[in-house]
N, C-alpha and C. Protein backbone atom coordinates (compact mmCIF):
# COMPACT_ATOMS: atom_id res chain seq x y z
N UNK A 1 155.22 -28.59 -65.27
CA UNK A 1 154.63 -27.53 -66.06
C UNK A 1 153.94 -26.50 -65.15
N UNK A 2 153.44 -27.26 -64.37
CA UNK A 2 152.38 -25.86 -63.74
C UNK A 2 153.72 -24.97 -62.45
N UNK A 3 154.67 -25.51 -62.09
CA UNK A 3 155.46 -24.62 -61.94
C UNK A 3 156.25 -23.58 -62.67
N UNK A 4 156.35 -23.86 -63.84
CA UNK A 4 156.52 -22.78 -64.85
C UNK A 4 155.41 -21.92 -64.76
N UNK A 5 154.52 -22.09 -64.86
CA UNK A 5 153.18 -21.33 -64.48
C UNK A 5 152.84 -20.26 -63.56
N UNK A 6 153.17 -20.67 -62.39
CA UNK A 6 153.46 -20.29 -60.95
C UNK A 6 154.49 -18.93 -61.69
N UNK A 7 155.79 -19.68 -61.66
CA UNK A 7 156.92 -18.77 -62.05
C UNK A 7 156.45 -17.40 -62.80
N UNK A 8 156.15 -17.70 -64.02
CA UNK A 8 155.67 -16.79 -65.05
C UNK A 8 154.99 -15.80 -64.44
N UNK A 9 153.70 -16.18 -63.39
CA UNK A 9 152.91 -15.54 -63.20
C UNK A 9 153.50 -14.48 -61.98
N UNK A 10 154.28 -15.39 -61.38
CA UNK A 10 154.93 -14.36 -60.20
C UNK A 10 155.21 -13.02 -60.75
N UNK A 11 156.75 -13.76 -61.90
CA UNK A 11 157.16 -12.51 -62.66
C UNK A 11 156.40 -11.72 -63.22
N UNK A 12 155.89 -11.85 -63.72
CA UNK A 12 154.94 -10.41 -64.08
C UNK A 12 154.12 -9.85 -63.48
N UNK A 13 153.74 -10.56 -62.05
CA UNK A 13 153.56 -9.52 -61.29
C UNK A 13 154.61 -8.56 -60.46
N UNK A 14 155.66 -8.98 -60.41
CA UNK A 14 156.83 -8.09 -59.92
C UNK A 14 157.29 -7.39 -60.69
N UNK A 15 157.09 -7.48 -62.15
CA UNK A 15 157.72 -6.69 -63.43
C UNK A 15 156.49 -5.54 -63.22
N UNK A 16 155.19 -5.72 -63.07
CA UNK A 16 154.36 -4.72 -63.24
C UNK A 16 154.51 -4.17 -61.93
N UNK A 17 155.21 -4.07 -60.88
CA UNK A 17 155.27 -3.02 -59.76
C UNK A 17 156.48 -2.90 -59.70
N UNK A 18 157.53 -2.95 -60.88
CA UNK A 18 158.77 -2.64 -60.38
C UNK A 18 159.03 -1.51 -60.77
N UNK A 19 159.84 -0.35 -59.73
CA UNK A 19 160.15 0.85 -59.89
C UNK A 19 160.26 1.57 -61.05
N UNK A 20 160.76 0.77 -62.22
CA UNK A 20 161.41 1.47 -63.07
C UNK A 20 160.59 1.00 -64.17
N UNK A 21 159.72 0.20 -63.81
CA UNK A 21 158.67 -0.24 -65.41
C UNK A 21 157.93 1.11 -65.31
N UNK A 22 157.09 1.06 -64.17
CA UNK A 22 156.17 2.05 -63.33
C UNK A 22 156.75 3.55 -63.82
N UNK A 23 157.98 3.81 -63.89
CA UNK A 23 159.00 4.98 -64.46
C UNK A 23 158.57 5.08 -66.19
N UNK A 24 158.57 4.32 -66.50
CA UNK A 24 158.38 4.25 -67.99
C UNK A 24 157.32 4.33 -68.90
N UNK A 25 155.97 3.17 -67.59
CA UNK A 25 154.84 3.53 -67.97
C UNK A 25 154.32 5.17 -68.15
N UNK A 26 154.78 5.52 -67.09
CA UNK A 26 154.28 7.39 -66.56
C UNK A 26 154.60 7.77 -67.65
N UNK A 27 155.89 7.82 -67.97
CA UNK A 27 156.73 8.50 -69.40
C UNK A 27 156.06 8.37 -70.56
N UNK A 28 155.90 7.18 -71.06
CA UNK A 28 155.36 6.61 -72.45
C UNK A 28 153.55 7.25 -72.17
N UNK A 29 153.02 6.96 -71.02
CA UNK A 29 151.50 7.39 -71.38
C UNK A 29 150.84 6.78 -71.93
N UNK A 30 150.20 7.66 -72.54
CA UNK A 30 149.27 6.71 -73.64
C UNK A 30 149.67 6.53 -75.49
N UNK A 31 151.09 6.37 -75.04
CA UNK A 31 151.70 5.85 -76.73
C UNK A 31 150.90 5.34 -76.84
N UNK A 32 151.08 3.54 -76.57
CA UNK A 32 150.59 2.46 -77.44
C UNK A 32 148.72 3.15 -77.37
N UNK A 33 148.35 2.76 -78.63
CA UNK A 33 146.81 2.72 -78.84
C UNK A 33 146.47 1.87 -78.80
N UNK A 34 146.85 0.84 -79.13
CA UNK A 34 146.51 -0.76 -78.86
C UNK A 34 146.91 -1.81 -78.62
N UNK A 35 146.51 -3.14 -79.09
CA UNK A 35 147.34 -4.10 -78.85
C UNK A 35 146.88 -5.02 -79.55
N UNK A 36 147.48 -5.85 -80.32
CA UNK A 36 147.14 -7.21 -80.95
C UNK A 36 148.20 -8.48 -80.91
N UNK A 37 147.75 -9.22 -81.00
CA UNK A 37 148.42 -10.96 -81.07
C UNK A 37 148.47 -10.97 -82.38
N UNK A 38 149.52 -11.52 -83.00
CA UNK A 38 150.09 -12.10 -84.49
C UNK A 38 150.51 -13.54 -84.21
N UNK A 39 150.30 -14.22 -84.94
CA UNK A 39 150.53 -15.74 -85.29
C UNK A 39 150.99 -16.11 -86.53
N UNK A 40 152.14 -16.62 -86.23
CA UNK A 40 153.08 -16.87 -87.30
C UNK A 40 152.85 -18.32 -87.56
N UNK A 41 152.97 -18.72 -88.88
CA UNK A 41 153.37 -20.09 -89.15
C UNK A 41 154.38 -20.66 -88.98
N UNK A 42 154.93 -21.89 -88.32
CA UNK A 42 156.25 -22.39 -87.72
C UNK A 42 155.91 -23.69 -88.71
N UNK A 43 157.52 -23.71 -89.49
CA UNK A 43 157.55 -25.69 -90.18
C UNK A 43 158.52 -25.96 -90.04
């Protein structure tokens, strides 16, 4: 498990300095206004 962890965490730090996220962020700006978590019920 905690190598999944590791993993995860790598990736998103390489997703947040990769060329073309960084391209998109600039673009988009300040669209999003916010952000929230939703939780669904699973049965």
């Amino acid at each position: 498990m905690i190598r999944h962890i590791v993993m995860w965490r790598l990736a998103g730090e390489s997703y947040a300095v990769h060329p073309e996220h960084l391209r998109v962020r600039q673009e988009l700006g300040t669209l999003r206004t916010s952000r929230h978590q939703v939780d669904y019920q699973y049965s």
